[in-house]
C-alpha atoms as a PDB file:
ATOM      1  CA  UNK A   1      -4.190  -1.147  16.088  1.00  0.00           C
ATOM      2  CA  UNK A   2      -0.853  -2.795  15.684  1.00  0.00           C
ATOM      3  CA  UNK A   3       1.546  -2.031  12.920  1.00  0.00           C
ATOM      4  CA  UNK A   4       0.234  -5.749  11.188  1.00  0.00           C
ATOM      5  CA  UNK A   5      -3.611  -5.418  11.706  1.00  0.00           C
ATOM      6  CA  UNK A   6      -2.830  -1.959   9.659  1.00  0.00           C
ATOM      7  CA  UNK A   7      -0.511  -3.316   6.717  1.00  0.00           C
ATOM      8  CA  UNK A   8      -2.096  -5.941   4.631  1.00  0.00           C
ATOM      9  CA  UNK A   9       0.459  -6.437   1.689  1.00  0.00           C
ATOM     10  CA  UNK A  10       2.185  -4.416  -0.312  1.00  0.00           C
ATOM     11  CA  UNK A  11       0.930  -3.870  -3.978  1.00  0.00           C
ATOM     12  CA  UNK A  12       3.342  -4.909  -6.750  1.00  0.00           C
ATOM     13  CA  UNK A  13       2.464  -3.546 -10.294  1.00  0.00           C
ATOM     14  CA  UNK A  14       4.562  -1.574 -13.373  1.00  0.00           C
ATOM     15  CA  UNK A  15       2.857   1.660 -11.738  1.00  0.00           C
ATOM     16  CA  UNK A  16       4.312   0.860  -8.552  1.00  0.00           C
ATOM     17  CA  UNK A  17       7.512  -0.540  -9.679  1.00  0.00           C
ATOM     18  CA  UNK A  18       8.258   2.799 -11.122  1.00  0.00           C
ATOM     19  CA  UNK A  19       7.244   4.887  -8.686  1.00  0.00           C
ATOM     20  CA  UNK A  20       9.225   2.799  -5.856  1.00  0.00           C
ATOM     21  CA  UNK A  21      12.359   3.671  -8.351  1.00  0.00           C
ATOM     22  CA  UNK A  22      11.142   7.574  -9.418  1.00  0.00           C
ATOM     23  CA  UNK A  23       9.777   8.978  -6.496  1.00  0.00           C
ATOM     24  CA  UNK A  24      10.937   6.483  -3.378  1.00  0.00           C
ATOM     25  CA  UNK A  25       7.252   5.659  -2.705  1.00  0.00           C
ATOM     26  CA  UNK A  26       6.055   2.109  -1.807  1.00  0.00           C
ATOM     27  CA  UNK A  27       2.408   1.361  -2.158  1.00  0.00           C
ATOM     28  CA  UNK A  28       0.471  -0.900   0.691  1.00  0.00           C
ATOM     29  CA  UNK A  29      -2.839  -2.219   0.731  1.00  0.00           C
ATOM     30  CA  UNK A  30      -4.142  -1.474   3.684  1.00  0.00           C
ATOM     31  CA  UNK A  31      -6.671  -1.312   6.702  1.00  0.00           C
ATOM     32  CA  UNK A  32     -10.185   0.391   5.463  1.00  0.00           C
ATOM     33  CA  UNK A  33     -10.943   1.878   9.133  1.00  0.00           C
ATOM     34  CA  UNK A  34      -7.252   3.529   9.286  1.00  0.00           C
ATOM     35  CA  UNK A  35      -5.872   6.616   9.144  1.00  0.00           C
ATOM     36  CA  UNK A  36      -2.902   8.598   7.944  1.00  0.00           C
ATOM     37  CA  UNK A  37      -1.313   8.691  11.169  1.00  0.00           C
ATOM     38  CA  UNK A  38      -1.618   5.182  12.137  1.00  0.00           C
ATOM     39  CA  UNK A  39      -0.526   4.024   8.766  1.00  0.00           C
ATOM     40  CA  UNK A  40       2.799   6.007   8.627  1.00  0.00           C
ATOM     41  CA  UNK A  41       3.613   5.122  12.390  1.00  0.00           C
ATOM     42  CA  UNK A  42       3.162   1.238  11.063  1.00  0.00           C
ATOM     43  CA  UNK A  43       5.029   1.468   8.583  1.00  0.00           C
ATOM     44  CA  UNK A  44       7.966   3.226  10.508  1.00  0.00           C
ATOM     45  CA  UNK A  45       7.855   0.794  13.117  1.00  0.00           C
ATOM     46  CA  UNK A  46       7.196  -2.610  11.046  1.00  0.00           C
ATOM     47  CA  UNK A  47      10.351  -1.396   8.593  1.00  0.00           C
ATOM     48  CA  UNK A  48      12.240   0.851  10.319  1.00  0.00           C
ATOM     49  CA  UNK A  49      12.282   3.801   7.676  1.00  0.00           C
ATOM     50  CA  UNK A  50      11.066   7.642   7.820  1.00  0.00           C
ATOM     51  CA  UNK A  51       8.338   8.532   6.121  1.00  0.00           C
ATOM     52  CA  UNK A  52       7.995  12.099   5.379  1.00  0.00           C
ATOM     53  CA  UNK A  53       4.164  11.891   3.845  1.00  0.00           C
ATOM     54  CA  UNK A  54       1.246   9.485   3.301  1.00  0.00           C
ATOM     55  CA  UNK A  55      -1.810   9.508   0.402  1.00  0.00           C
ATOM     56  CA  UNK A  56      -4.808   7.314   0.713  1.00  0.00           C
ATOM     57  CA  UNK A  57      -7.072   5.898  -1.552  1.00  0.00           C
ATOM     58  CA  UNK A  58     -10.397   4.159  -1.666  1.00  0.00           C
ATOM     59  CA  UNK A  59     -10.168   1.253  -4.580  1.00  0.00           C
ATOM     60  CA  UNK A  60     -13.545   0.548  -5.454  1.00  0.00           C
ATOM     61  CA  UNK A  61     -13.907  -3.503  -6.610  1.00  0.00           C
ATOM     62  CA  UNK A  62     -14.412  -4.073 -10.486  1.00  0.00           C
ATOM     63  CA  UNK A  63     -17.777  -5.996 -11.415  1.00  0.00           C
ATOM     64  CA  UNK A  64     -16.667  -9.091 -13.568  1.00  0.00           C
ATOM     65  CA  UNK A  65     -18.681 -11.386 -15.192  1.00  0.00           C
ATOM     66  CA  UNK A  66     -18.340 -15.374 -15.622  1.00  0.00           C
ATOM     67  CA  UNK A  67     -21.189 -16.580 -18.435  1.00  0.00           C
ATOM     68  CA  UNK A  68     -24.173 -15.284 -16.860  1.00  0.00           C
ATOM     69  CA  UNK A  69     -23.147 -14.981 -13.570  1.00  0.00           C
ATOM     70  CA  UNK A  70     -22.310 -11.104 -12.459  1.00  0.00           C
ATOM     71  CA  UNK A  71     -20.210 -10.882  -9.032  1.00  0.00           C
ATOM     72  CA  UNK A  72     -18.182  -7.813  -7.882  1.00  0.00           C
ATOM     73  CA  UNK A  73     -14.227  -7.863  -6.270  1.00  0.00           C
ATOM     74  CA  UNK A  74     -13.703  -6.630  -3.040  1.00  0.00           C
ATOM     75  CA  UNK A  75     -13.204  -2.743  -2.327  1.00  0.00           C
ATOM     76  CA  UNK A  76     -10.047  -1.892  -0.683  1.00  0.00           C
ATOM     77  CA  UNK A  77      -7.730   0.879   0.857  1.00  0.00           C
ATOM     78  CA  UNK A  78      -4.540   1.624  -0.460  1.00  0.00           C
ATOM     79  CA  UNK A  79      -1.442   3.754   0.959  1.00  0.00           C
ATOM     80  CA  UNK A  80       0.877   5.586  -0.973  1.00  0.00           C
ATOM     81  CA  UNK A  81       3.679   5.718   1.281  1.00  0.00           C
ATOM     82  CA  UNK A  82       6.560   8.669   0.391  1.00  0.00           C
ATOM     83  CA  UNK A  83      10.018   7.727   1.999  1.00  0.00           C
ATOM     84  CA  UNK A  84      12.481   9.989   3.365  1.00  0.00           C
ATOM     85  CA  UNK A  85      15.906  10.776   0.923  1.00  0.00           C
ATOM     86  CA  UNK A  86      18.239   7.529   1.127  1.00  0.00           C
ATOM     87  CA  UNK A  87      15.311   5.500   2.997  1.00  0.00           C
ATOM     88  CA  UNK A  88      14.634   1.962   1.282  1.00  0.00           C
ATOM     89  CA  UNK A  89      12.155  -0.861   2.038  1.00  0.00           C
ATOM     90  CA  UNK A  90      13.122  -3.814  -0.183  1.00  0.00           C
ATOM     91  CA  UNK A  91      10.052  -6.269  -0.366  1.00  0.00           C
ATOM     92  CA  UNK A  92      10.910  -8.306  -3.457  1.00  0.00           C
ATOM     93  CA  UNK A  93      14.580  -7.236  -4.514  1.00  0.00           C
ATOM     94  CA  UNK A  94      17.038 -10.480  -5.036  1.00  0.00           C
ATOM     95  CA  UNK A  95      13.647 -12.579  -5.513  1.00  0.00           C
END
């Protein structure tokens, strides 16, 4: 896989927001079928940081429910990406 079939988007929330600040770690949603590996090589290469650890997560999709009709949001795969001391990726800063 290349470093964009990997990364989807980044995910920007208050939880995120203050762990980008607290802890240098940026947050990605990203591909279901990869790995640890592949997603801190991506990540490296797309932004040109060093990442010194990676966490995944399966995010299961919430049922919601419109009137009568039930339906279900999408599950997804999200990467807590830890960045080396003095590293930055700046998605949305000056925006």
């Amino acid at each position: 896989m290349i470093g964009y079939d990997i990364i989807k988007r980044p995910v920007v929330s208050e939880k995120t927001t203050l762990q980008k600040e607290k802890a240098n770690q940026v947050t990605f949603e990203v591909d279901p079928d990869a790995n640890r590996i592949e997603i801190c090589r991506a990540v490296e290469n797309i932004f040109k940081v060093k990442v010194t650890g990676v966490c995944t997560a399966h995010v299961s999709g919430k049922v919601k429910r419109r009137g009568r009709i039930l339906g279900k949001r999408r599950n997804w795969k999200k990467a807590i990406v830890t960045l080396a001391p003095g590293e930055r990726i700046d998605i949305f800063e000056g925006a």
